[in-house]
N, C-alpha and C. Protein backbone atom coordinates (compact mmCIF):
# COMPACT_ATOMS: atom_id res chain seq x y z
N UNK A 1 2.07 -11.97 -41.06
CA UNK A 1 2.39 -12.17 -39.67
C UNK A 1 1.25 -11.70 -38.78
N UNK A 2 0.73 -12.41 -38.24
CA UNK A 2 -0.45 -12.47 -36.97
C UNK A 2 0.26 -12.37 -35.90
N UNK A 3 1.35 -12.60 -35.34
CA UNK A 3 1.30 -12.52 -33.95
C UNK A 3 2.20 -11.04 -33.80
N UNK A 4 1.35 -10.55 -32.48
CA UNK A 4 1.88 -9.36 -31.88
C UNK A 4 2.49 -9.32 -30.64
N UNK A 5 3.61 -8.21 -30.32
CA UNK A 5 4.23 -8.56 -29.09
C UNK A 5 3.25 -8.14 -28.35
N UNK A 6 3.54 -8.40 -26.80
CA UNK A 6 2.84 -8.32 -25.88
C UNK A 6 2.75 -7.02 -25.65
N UNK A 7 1.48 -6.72 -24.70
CA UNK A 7 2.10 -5.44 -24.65
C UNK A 7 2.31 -5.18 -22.95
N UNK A 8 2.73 -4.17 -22.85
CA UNK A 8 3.66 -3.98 -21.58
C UNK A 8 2.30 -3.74 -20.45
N UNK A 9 1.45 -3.28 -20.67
CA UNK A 9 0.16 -3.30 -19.89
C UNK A 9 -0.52 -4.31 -18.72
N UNK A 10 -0.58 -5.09 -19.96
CA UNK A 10 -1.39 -6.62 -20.11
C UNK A 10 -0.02 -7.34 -19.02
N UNK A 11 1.21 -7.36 -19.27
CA UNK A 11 2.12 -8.16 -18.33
C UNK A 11 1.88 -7.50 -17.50
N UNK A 12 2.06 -6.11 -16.91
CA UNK A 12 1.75 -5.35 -15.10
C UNK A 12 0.71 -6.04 -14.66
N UNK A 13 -0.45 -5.84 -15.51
CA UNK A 13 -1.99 -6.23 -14.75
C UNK A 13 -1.87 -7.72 -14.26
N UNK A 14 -1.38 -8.60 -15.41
CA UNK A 14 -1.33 -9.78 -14.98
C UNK A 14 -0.77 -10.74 -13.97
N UNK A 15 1.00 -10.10 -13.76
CA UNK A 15 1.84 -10.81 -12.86
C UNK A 15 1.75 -9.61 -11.90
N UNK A 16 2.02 -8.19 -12.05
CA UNK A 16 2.04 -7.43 -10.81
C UNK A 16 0.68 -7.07 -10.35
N UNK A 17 -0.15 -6.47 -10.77
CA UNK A 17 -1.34 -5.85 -10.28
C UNK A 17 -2.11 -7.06 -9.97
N UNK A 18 -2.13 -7.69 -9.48
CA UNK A 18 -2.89 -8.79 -9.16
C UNK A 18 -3.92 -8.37 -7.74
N UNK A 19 -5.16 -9.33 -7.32
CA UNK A 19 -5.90 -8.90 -6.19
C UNK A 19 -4.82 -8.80 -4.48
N UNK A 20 -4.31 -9.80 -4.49
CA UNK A 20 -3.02 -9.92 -3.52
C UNK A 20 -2.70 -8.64 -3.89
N UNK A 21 -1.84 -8.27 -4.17
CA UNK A 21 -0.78 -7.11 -4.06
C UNK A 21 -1.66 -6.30 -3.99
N UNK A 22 -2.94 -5.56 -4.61
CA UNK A 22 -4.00 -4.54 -4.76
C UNK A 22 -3.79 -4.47 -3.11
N UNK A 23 -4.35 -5.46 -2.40
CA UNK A 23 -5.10 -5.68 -0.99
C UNK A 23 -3.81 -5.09 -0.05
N UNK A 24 -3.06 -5.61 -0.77
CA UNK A 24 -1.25 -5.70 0.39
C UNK A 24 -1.28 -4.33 0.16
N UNK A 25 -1.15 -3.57 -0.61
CA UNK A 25 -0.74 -1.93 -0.91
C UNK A 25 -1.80 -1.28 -0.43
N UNK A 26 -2.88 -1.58 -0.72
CA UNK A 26 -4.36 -0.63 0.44
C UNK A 26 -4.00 -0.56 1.62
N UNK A 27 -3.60 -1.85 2.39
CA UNK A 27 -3.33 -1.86 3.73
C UNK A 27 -1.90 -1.29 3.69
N UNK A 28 -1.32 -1.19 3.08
CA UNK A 28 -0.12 -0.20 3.89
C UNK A 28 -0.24 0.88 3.17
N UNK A 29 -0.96 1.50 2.66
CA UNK A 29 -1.23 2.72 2.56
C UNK A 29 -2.28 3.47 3.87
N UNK A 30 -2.93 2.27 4.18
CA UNK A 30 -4.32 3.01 4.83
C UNK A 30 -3.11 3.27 6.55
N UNK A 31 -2.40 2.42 6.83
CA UNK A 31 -1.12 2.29 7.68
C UNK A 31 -0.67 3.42 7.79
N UNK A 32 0.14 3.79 6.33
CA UNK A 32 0.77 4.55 6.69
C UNK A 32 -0.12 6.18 7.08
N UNK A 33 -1.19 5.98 6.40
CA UNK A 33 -2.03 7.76 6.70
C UNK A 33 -2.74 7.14 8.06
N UNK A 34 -2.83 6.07 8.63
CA UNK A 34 -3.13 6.41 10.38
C UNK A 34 -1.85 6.92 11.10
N UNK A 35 -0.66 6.10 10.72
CA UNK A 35 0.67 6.82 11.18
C UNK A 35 0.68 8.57 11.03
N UNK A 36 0.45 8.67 9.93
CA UNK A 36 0.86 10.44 9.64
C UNK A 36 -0.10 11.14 10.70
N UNK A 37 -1.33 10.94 10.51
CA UNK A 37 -2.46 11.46 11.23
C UNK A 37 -2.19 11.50 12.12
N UNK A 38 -1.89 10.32 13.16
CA UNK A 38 -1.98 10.48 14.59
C UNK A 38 -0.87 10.47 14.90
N UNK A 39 0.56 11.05 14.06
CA UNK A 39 2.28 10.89 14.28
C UNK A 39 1.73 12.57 15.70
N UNK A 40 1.01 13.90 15.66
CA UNK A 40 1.25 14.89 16.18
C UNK A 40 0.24 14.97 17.49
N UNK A 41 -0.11 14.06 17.87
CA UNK A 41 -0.88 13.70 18.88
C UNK A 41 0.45 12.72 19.85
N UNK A 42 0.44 13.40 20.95
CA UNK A 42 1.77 12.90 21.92
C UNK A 42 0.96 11.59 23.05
N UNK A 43 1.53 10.68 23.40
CA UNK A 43 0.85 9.29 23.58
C UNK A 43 0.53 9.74 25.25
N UNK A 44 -0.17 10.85 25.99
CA UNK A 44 -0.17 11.30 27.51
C UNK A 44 0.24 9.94 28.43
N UNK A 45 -0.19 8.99 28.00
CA UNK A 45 -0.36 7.63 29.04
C UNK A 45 1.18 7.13 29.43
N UNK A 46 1.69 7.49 28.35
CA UNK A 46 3.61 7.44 28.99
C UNK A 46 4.02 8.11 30.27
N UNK A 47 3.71 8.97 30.06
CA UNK A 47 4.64 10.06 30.94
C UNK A 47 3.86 10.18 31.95
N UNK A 48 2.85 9.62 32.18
CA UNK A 48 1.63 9.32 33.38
C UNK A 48 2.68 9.38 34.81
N UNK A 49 3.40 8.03 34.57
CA UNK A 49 4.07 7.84 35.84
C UNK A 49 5.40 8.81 36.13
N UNK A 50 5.70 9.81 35.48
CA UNK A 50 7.00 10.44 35.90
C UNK A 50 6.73 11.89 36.07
């Protein structure tokens, strides 16, 4: 017998880890750490008028 099962690796890289999804997950990662970063910095330009 020659043939071997697949292995579980080789299917992630292929159907999930793909360049699309790589790109899609950078950008909402890089998202979410500008959110965190600048979440404790209060927006002054609101409260301008009151």
């Amino acid at each position: 017998m020659t043939d071997q099962a697949p292995r579980p690796l080789s299917w992630w890289r292929r159907y999930v880890f793909t360049r699309e999804n790589a790109a899609a997950l950078a950008l909402c990662l890089i998202v979410v750490a500008v959110i965190i970063v600048t979440a404790d910095t209060a927006p002054q330009w609101i409260y301008q008028g009151f």
